[in-house]
Protein backbone atom coordinates (compact mmCIF):
# COMPACT_ATOMS: atom_id res chain seq x y z
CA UNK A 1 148.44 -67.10 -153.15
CA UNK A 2 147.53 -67.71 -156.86
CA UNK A 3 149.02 -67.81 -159.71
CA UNK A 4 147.69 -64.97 -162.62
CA UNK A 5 147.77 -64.54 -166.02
CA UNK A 6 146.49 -61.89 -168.35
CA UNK A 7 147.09 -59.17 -170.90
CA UNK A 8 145.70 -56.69 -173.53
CA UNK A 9 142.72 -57.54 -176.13
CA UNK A 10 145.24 -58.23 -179.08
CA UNK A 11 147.25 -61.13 -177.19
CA UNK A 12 151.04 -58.99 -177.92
CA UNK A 13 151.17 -57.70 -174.37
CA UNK A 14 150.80 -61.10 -171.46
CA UNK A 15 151.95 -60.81 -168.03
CA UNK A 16 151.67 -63.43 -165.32
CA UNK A 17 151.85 -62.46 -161.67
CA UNK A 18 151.06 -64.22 -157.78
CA UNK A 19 148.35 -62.83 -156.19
CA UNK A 20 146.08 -63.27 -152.97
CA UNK A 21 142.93 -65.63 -153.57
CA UNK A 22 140.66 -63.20 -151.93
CA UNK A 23 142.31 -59.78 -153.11
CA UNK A 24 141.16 -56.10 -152.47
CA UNK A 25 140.50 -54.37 -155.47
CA UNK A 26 140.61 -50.30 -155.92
CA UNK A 27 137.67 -48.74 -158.18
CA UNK A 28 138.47 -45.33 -158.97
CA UNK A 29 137.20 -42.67 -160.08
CA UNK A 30 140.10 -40.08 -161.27
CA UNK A 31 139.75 -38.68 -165.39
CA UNK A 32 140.84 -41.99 -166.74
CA UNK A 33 140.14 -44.93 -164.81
CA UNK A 34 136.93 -43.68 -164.81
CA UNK A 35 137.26 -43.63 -168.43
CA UNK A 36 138.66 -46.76 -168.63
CA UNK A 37 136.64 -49.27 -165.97
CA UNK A 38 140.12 -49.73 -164.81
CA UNK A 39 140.06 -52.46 -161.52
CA UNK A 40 143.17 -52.43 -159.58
CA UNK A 41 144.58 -55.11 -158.16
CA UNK A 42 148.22 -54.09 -156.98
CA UNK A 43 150.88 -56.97 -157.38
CA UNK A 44 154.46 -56.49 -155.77
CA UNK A 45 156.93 -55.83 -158.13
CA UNK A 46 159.06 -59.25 -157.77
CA UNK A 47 155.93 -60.97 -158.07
CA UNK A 48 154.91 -59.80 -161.49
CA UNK A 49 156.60 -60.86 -164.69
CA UNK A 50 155.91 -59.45 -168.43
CA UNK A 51 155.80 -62.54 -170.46
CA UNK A 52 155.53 -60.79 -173.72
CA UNK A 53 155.07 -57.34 -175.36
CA UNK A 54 157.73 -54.90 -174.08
CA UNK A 55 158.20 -53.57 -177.18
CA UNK A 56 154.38 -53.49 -178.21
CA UNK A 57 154.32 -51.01 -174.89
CA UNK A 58 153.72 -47.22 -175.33
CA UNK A 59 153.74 -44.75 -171.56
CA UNK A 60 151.75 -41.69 -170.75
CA UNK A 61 152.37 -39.84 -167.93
CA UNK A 62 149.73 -36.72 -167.01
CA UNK A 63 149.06 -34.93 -164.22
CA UNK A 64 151.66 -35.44 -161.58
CA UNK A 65 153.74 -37.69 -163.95
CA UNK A 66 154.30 -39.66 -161.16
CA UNK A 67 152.26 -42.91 -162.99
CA UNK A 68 153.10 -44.57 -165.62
CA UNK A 69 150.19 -45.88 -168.26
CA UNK A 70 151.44 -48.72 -170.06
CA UNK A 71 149.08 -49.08 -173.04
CA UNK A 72 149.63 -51.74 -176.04
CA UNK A 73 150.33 -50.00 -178.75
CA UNK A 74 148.59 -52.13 -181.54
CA UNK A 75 145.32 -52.46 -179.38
CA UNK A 76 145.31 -50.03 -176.83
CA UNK A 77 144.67 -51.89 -173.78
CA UNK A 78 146.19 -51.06 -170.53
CA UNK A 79 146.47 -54.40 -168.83
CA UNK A 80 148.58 -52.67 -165.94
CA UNK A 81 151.04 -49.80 -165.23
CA UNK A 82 152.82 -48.15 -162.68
CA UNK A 83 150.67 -46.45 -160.34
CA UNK A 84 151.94 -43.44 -158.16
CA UNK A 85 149.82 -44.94 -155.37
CA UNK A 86 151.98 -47.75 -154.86
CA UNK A 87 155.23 -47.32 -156.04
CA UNK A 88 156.50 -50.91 -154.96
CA UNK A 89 153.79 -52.29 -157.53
CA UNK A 90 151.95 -52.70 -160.47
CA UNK A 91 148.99 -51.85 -160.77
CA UNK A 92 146.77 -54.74 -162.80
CA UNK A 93 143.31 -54.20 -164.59
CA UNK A 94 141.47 -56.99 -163.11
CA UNK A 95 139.48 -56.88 -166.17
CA UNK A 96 142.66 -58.20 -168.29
CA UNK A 97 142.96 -61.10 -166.07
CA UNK A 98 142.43 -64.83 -168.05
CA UNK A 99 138.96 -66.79 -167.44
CA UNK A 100 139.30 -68.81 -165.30
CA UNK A 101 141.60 -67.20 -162.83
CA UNK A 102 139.39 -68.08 -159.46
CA UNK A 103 139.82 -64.90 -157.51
CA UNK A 104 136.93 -63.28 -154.77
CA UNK A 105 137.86 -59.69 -154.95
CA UNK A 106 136.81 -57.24 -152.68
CA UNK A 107 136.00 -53.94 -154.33
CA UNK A 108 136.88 -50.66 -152.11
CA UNK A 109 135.91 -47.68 -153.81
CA UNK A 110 138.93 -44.76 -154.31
CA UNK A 111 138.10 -41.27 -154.57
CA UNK A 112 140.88 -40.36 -157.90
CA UNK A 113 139.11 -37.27 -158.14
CA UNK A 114 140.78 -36.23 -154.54
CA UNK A 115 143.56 -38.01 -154.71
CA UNK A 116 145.58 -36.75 -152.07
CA UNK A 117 142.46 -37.69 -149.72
CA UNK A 118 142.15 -40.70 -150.84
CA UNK A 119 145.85 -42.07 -150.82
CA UNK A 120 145.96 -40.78 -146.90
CA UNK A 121 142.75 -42.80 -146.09
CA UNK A 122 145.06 -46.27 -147.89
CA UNK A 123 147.40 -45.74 -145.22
């Protein structure tokens, strides 16, 4: 396990979190990940901590408005959010993570665009 740290392009909004060294990553494809080059890498709850930027947070919620996009409101970067997928987790953009960081991700493909599918195939 590793210790993360990341957050949006402005610097209000920095998270730190414990992670695996080698972790699987999900690349989807759903109408705004795909949007977004979103890279998931799901941290348990308890093992994710907002440093900073609660209050710099805005949500949106579409769709099933089971998920929860956390977006900084003064850059717009979603450095992570509350996926529907795993509701025990965050979900962080890999992409938001600090240089240096020393992960190997694995990157499995998700089908967004058939969700249901796609979530059955996780379990």
């Amino acid at each position: 396990m590793t210790e993360i740290a990341g957050g949006c392009h402005c610097g209000a909004v920095r998270f730190t979190a414990i992670a695996e060294a080698e972790p699987a990553l999900l690349d989807c494809n759903c109408s705004i990940c795909a949007r977004t080059g979103f890279l998931h890498l799901i941290v348990p709850h308890k093992d994710f901590t907002l440093v900073q930027g609660g209050d710099d947070l805005t949500s949106y919620k579409f769709g099933s408005k089971q998920a929860e996009h956390l977006f900084c409101k003064n850059c717009g970067v979603k450095s992570f959010y509350q996926p529907r997928s795993h509701p025990n987790g965050w979900s962080v953009n890999y992409n938001c993570l600090d240089k240096g960081h020393g992960l190997k991700p694995a990157i499995t493909k998700f089908d967004g665009q058939n969700w249901e599918a796609a979530k059955a195939k996780l379990a």
